[in-house]
Structure formats: C-alpha cells, structure tokens
Protein backbone atom coordinates (compact mmCIF):
# COMPACT_ATOMS: atom_id res chain seq x y z
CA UNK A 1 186.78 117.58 80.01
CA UNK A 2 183.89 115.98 78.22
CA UNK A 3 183.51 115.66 74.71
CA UNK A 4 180.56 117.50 73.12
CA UNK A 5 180.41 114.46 71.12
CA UNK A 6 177.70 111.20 72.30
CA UNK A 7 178.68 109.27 69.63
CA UNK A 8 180.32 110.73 66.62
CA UNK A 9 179.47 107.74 64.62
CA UNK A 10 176.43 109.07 64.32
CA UNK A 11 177.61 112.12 61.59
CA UNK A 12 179.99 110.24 59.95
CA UNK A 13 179.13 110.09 55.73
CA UNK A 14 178.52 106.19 56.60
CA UNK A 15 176.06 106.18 59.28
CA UNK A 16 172.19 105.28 57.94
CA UNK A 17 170.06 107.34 60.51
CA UNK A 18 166.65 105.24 60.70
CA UNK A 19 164.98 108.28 59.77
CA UNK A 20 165.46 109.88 56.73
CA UNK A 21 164.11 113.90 57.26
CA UNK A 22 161.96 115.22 53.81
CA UNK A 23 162.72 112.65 52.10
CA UNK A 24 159.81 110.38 52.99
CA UNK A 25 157.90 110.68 50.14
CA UNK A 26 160.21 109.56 47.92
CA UNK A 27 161.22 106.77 50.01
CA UNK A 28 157.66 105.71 49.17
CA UNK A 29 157.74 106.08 45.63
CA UNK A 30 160.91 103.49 46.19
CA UNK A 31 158.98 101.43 47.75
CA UNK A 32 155.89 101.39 45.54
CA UNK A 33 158.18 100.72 42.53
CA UNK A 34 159.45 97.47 44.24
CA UNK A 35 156.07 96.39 46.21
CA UNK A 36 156.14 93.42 43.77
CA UNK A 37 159.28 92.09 44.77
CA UNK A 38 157.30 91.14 48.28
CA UNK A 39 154.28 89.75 46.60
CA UNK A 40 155.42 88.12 43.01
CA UNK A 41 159.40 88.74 43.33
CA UNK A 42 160.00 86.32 40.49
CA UNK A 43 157.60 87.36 37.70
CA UNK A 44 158.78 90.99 37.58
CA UNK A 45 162.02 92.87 37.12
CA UNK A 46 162.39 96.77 37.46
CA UNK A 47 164.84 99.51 36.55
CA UNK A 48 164.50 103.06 38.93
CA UNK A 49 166.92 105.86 38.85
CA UNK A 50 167.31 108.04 41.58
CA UNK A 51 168.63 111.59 40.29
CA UNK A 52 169.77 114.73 42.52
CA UNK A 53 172.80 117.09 43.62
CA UNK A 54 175.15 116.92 45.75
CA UNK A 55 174.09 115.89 49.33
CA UNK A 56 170.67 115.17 48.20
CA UNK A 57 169.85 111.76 50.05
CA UNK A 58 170.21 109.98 47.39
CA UNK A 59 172.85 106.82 49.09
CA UNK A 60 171.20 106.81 51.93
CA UNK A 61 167.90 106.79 50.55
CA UNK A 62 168.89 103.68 48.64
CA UNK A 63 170.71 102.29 51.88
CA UNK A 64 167.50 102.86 54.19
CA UNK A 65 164.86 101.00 51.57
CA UNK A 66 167.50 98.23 50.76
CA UNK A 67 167.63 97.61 54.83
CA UNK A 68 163.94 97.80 55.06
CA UNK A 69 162.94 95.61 52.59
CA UNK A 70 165.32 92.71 53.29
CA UNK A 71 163.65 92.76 56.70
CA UNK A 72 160.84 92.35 55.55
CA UNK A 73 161.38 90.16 53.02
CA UNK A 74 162.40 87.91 56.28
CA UNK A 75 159.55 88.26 57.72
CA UNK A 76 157.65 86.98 55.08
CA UNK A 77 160.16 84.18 54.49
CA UNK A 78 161.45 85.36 51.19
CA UNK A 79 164.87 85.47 49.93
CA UNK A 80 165.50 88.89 48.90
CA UNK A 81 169.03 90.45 48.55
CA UNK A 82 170.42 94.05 48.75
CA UNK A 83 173.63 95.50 47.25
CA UNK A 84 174.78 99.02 47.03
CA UNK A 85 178.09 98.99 44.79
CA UNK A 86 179.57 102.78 44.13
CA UNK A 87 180.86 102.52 40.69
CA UNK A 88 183.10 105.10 41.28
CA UNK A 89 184.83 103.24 43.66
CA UNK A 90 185.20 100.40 40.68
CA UNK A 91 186.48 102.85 38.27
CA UNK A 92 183.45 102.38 36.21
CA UNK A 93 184.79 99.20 35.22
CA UNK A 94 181.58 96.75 34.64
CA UNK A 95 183.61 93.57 35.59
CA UNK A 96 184.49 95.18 39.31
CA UNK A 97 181.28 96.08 39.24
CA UNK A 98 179.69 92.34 38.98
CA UNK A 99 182.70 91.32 41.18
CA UNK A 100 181.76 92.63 44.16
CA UNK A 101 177.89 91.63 43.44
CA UNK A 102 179.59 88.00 43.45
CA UNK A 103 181.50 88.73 46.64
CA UNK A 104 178.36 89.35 48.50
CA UNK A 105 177.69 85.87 48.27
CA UNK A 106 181.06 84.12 47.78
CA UNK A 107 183.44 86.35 49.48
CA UNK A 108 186.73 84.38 48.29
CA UNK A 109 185.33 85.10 44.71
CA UNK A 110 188.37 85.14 42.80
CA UNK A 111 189.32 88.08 40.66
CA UNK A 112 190.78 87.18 37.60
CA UNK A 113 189.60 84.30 35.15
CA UNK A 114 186.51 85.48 34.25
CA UNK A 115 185.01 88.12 32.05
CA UNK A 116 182.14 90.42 33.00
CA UNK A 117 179.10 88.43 31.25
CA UNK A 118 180.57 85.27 33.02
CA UNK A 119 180.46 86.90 36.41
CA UNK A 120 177.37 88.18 35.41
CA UNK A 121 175.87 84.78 34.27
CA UNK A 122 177.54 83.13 37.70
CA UNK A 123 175.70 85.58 39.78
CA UNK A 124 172.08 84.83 38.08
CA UNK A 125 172.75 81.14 38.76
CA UNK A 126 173.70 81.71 42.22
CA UNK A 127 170.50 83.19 42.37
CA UNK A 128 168.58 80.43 40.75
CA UNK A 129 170.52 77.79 43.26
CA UNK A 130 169.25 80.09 46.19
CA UNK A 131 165.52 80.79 44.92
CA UNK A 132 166.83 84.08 45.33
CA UNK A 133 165.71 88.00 44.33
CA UNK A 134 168.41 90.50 43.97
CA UNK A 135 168.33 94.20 43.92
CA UNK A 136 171.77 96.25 43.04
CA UNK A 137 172.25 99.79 43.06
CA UNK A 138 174.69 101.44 41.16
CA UNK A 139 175.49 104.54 42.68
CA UNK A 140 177.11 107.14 40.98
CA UNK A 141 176.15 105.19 37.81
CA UNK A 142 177.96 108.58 35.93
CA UNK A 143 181.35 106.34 35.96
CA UNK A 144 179.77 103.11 34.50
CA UNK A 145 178.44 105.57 31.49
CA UNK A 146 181.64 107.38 31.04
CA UNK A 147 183.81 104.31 30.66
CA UNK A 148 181.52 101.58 29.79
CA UNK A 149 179.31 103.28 27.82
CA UNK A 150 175.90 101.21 26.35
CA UNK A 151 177.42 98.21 26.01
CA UNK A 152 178.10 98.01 29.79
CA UNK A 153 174.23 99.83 30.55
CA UNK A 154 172.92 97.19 27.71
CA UNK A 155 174.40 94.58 29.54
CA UNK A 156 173.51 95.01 32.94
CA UNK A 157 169.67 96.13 32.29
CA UNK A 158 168.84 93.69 29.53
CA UNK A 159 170.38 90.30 30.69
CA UNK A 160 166.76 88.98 31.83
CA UNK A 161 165.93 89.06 28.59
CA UNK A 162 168.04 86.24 27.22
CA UNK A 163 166.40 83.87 30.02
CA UNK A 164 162.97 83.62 28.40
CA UNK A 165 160.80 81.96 30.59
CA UNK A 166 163.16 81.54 33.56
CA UNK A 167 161.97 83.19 36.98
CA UNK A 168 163.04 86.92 37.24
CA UNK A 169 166.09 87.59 39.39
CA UNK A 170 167.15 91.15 39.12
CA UNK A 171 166.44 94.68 39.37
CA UNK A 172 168.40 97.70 39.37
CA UNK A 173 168.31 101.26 41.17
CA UNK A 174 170.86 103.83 39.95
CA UNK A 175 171.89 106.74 41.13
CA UNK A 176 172.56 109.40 38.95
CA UNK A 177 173.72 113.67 39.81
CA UNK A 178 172.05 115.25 36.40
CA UNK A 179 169.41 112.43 34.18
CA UNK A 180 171.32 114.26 31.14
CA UNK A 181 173.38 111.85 31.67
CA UNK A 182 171.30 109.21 29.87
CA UNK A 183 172.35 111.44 26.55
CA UNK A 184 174.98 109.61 26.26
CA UNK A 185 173.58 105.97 25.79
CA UNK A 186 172.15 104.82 22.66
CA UNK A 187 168.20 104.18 22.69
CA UNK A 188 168.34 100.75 23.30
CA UNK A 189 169.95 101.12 26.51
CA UNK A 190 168.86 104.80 27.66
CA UNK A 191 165.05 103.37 27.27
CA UNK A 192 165.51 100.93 30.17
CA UNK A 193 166.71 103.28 32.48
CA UNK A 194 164.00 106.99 32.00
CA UNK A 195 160.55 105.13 32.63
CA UNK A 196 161.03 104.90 36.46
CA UNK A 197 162.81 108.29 38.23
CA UNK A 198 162.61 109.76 41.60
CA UNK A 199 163.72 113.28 41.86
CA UNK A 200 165.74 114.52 44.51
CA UNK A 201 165.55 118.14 44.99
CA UNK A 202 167.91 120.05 46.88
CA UNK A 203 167.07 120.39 50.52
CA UNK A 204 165.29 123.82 51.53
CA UNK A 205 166.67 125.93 54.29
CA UNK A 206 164.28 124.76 56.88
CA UNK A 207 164.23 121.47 55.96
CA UNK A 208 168.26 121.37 56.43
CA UNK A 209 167.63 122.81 59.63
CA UNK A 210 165.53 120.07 60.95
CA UNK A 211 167.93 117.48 59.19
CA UNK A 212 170.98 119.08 61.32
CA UNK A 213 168.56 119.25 64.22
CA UNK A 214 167.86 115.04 64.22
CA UNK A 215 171.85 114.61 63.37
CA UNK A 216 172.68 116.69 66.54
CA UNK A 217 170.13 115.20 68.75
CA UNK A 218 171.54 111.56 67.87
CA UNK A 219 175.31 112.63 67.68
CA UNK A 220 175.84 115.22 70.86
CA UNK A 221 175.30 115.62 74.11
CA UNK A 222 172.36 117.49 75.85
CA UNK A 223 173.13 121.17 76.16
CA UNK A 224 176.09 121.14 73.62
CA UNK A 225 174.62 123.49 70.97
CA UNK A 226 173.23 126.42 70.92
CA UNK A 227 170.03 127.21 68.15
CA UNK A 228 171.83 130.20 66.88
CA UNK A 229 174.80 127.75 65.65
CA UNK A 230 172.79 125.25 64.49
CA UNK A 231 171.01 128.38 62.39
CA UNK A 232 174.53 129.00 61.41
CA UNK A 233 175.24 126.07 59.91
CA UNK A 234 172.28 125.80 58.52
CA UNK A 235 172.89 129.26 56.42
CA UNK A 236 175.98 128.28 55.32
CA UNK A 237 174.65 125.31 53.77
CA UNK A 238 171.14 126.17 52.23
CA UNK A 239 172.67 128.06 48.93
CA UNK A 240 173.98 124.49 47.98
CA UNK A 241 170.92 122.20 49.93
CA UNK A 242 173.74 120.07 50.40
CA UNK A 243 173.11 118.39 53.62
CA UNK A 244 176.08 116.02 53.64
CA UNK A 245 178.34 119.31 53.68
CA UNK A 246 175.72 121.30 56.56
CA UNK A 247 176.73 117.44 58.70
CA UNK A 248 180.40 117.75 58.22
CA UNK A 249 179.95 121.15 59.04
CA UNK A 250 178.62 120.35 62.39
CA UNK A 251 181.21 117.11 62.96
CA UNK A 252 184.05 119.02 62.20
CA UNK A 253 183.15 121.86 64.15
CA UNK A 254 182.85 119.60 67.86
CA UNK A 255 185.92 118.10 67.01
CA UNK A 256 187.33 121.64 67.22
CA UNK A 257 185.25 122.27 70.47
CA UNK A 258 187.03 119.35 71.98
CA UNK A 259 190.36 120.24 70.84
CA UNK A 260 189.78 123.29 72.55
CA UNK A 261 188.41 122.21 75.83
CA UNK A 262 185.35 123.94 74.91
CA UNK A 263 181.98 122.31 76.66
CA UNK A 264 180.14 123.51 73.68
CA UNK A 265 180.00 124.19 70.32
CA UNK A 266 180.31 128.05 69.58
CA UNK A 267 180.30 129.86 66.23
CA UNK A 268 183.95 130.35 65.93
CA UNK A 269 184.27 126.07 65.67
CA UNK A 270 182.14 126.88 62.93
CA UNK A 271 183.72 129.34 61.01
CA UNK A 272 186.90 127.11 61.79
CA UNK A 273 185.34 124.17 60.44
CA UNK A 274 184.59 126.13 57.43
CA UNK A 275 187.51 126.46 56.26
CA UNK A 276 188.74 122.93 56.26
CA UNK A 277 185.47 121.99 54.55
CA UNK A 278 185.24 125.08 51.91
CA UNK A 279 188.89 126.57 50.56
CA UNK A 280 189.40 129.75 53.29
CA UNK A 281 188.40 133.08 51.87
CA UNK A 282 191.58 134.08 50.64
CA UNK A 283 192.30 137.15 52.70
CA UNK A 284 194.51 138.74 50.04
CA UNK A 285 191.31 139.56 48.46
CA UNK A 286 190.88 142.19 51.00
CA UNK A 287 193.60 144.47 49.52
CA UNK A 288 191.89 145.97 46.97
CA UNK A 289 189.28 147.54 49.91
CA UNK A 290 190.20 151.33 50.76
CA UNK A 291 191.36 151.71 54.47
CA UNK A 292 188.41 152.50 56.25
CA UNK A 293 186.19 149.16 54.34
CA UNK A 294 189.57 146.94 56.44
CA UNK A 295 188.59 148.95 59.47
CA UNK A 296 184.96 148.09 59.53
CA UNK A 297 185.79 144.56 58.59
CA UNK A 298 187.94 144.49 61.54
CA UNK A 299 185.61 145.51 63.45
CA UNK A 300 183.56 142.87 62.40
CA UNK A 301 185.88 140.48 63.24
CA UNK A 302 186.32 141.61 66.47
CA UNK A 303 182.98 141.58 67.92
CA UNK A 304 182.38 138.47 66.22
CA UNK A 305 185.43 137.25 68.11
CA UNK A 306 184.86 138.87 71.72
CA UNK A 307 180.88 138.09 71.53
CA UNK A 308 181.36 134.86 70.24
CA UNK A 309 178.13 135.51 68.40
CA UNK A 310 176.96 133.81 65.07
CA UNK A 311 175.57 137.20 63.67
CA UNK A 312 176.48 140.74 64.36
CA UNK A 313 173.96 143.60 63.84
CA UNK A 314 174.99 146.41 61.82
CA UNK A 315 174.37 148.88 64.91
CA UNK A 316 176.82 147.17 67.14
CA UNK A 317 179.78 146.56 64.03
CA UNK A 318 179.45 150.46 63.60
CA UNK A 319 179.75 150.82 67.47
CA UNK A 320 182.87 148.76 67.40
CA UNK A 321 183.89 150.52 63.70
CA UNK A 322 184.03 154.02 66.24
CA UNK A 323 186.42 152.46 68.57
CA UNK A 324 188.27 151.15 65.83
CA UNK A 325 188.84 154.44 64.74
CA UNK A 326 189.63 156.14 67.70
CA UNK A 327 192.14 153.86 67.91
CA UNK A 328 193.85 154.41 64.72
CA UNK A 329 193.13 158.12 64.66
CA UNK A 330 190.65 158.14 62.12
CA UNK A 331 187.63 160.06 61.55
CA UNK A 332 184.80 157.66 61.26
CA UNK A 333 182.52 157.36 57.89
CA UNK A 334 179.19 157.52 57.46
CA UNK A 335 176.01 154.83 57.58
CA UNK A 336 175.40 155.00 53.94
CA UNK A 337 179.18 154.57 53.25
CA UNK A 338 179.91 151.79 55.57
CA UNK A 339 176.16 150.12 53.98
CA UNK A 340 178.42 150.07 50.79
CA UNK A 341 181.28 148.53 52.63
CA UNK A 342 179.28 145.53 53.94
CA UNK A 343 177.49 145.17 50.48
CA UNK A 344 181.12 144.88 48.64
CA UNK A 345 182.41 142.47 51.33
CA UNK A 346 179.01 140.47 50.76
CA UNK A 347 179.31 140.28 46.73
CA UNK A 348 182.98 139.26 46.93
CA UNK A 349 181.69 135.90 49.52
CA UNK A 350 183.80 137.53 52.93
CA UNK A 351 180.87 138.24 54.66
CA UNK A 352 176.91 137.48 54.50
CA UNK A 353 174.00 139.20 55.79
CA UNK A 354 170.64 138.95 56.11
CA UNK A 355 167.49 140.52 57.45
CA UNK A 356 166.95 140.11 61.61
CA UNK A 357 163.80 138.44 62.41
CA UNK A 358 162.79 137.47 65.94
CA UNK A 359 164.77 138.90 69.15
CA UNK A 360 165.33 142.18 67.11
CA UNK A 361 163.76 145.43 67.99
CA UNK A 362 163.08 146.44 64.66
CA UNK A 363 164.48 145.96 61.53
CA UNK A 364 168.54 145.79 61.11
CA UNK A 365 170.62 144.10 58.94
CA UNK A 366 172.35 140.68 60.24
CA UNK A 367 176.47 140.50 59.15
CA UNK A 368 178.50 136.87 59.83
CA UNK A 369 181.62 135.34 58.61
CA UNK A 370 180.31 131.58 57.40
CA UNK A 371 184.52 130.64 55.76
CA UNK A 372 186.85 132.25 57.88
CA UNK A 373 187.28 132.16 61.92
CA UNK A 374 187.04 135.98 63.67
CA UNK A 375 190.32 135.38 64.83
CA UNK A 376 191.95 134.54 62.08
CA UNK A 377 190.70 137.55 59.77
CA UNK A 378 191.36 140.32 62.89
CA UNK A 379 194.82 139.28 63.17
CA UNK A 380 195.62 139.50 59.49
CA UNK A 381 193.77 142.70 59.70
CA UNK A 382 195.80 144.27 62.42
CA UNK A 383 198.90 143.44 60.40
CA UNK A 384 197.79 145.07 57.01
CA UNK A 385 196.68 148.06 58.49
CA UNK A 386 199.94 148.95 60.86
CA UNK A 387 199.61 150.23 64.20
C-alpha cells in the first residue's frame, strides 16, 4: 500500500513553503522596511517587530523575506546576511544568542572566553572585514526580555551607536506573541523596538482553509483527501487561527491513514490525530449526563463511526438515537429534549455543531466530534451504559 503522503517534508514545522497564504501584505511591509538595505545597506540601520499568536506566520514570515532578500542581494552583488536565532532555544541568554550569530560565519567559534559585548564587537568586525550587512531575528524575543532584561535589549539595539561614523552593519527583526511585552523594558530600550511593527492577526476560517488547501496540495498525493476533511480540520482549528496546529492536524492524521492501510485520509484519522495534538476529551466527563443524553451521544458516535462522515445531521443521529433505544429497551425522548442534549455536550467541548449550508435540503443542525475518535467514545459508551 501507498502512502497518502508525497512528501511529508512538506508539513513538517521546518519546511518554508515559497508561498506564504494571507500573509502577503505583510511580507511587503517587511520588505518596504528593509528596501534600503538593497540600495544604501550601509548608511541605515532598522529595528521591526513582528507581533502575533500562536501559529500566526510569524517564523516563517521572517524565514521567507530573509531567503528572498539574500537572493537578491546576490543578484545585485551585495553582501547581505540572514540569521534567524530562536532565543528560546538559547535560554534567553544574550551571549548564546551572539554565539550562534558568530557561528554563522566561523562555525568552530569557540564557546567560552569571551563575554557577550566581545562576541558582539567580534561579529561587527567580521562584518567590517567582509563589507558585509547583517540582519538577525530574534524570535521569540519574550525569553531575551525575561532573563536579560534592558540591558541585554539596550545592548543589542543600540551598539551602532558607539561606532559614530563607521558604515552601518546591523538590523534587527523580533518576534514577539503580545507587544505588552515591551512593558517590561525601560524607555531607553523599549523606544528602539515600538516605531516599526507588523501585526499578525490570527488566521480567519477561510483563510486557514486555503492555507491547509496549498499544504495538502504540496504534501499528498492526488485523490488522498476529501474537501469535507479538509473542512474538518479547518473547523477545528479556526477558534485558535492557529495554522501551525490546523498542519499538524493534517500530518498527523496521514500518518494514521498509513498506519492503517487506509488509501485516504478519512475523518476518524482526524479525530485520532486530535487527540495526540489537543489532551482527549476526558470521557469521564460524560458521567454527570442522565442516561438517555449517553444514548444519543452514542448514537452519535456510531454513525460517525459506520458513515465515516465528518458531520452528522441531527435527523440522522435521532434516527440512529431510535435504534439505540430499541436496543436497550428504552422509550425514545423527544426533539426539543435531545436539542438540549446536543447543546450540553456542545458547551462542555464533546461535541460541535454548526449550521448546514450547501448539499442540505433545508436547514438542520451539523453535530461532529473534532478531540475524540467515534470509536473510541462508542466503546466507552457501550461499557458505561451495560447491556
């Protein structure tokens, strides 16, 4: 068997697509901030923060206009430089931080023997040597506040300053979750970061859609993926706009397809995926529901399972919720009562639903299970409520 997979590579949190979905205007703005650097890169030095949530674009923003601009900094002969350092990753530490700058041109840099200034100072003449620009981002530029505070900002943003008359050698980019963040830098140093800031906004539910679209065209095989699942993942994603979790979302879910021998991707990978990716709904949550709100779940569950369907309208859950009940020799409740069930089971974040749209013969109400797999919940189900 095959796997849905042409080249996984392709989703992993790594990978720079050459296309970067809504977020072309602000790669612009990136690029308009820095247009100097390719016409008069030594008079000028610039400071731009990049600020968003979670799965915003913000790396790979950075990553696609540091490629693009040392290629065409080539073009035009110029000796322009790009480094993305996570400062995470250097436990905020400045002198890691400047370390790895000076690895990028001396790779056998040692790492003890020298403070952070003198790395700093050893990477500007480097740069002087070369007739070299350099541009560094500092990406989650949260852990270079918390630990090194303004000095370490200070530092980094205000070294140029000290070399009065020399040619300019360095700008900055950070990346920042929340701009609040500047709060916690004294003037002097907060001032050289707020003049310059691109805004990331969370990504829209349509525009994740057509982000997970691209992904799956560059990452899968033809024929591999239904719309309807790549809806699916799209829902469970657009509360947070958090595209990097709608991506692992769709990785981890053709990894189960393969596992399974599956030669697509269905909606039950997804829902398995889910879990690994969010904390599983914890089922003992269900407890507290009378018996007949576990029968109607289960009968959720089970079409969901046999139909292998993303969504489930409320007609054919109450046709299932009948045979359910027949089963367990129970009298079946009402519409309006088993509307209350599906509400409850929404609030508490088991279940979601939303108005049908296009395909539906009138209006009906739309019921999925985005954390947990079908199969999963119906068993459990079948043992809490006995034969």
């Amino acid at each position: 068997m095959r796997s849905v997979f042409e080249d996984e590579a392709k989703l992993d949190v790594n990978y720079l697509p050459p296309h970067l979905p809504h977020r072309e205007a602000q790669l612009r703005s990136l690029r308009n901030f820095f247009s100097f650097v390719l016409e008069r890169p030594y008079e000028m030095a610039r400071n731009v923060l990049l600020v968003g949530g979670i799965g915003s674009g913000k790396t790979a923003l950075s990553q696609r206009f540091g490629v693009d601009i040392e290629e065409e900094a080539r073009r035009k002969g110029l000796r322009i430089k790009y480094v993305h350092i996570n400062c995470q990753e250097c436990r905020g530490s400045l002198f890691l931080i400047l370390w790895r700058v000076m690895r990028a041109f001396h790779p056998n840099f040692p790492r003890r023997g020298f403070s952070a200034e003198e790395v700093l100072g050893m990477v500007l003449d480097v740069l002087d040597d070369r007739n070299a620009y350099l541009i560094v981002t500092l990406d989650e530029l949260e852990a270079l506040i918390r630990k090194g505070g303004t000095v370490a900002v200070y530092t980094l943003t205000r070294i140029q300053e000290e070399r009065m008359g020399a040619p300019r050698r360095l700008s900055l980019i950070g990346i920042l979750r929340d701009v609040r963040w500047l709060d916690r830098l004294e003037e002097s140093a907060r001032s050289t970061l707020q003049r310059n800031i691109i805004h990331l906004p969370k990504y829209t539910g349509r525009e994740l859609l057509d982000i997970v679209r691209y992904r799956a065209n560059l990452a899968l095989r033809d024929g591999v993926i239904g719309n309807e699942v790549i809806e699916m993942i799209t829902d469970m994603a657009t509360e947070s706009g958090d595209a990097r979790y709608a991506l692992d979302l769709l990785w981890r879910a053709g990894k189960y397809a393969d596992e399974s021998f599956s030669p697509v991707i269905l909606a039950e990978h997804v829902r398995r995926a889910a879990v690994l990716v969010y904390p599983m709904t914890r089922v003992s949550d269900i407890d507290h529901f009378p018996r007949h709100a576990k029968l109607f779940l289960l009968a959720i569950s089970r079409f969901l399972r046999q139909s292998q369907a993303v969504y489930a309208s409320m007609g054919e859950v109450e046709e299932m919720y009948g045979v359910i009940c027949e089963e367990y020799g129970e009298r079946p409740h009402g519409h309006t009562q088993l509307w209350k069930y599906v509400r409850d089971f929404a609030d508490s974040g088991i279940l979601t639903i939303k108005a049908s749209g296009r395909g539906f013969r009138g209006k009906t109400t739309l019921i999925s299970l985005p954390r947990i797999p079908a199969e999963h919940l119906e068993k459990d189900l079948v043992l809490r409520l006995g034969a």
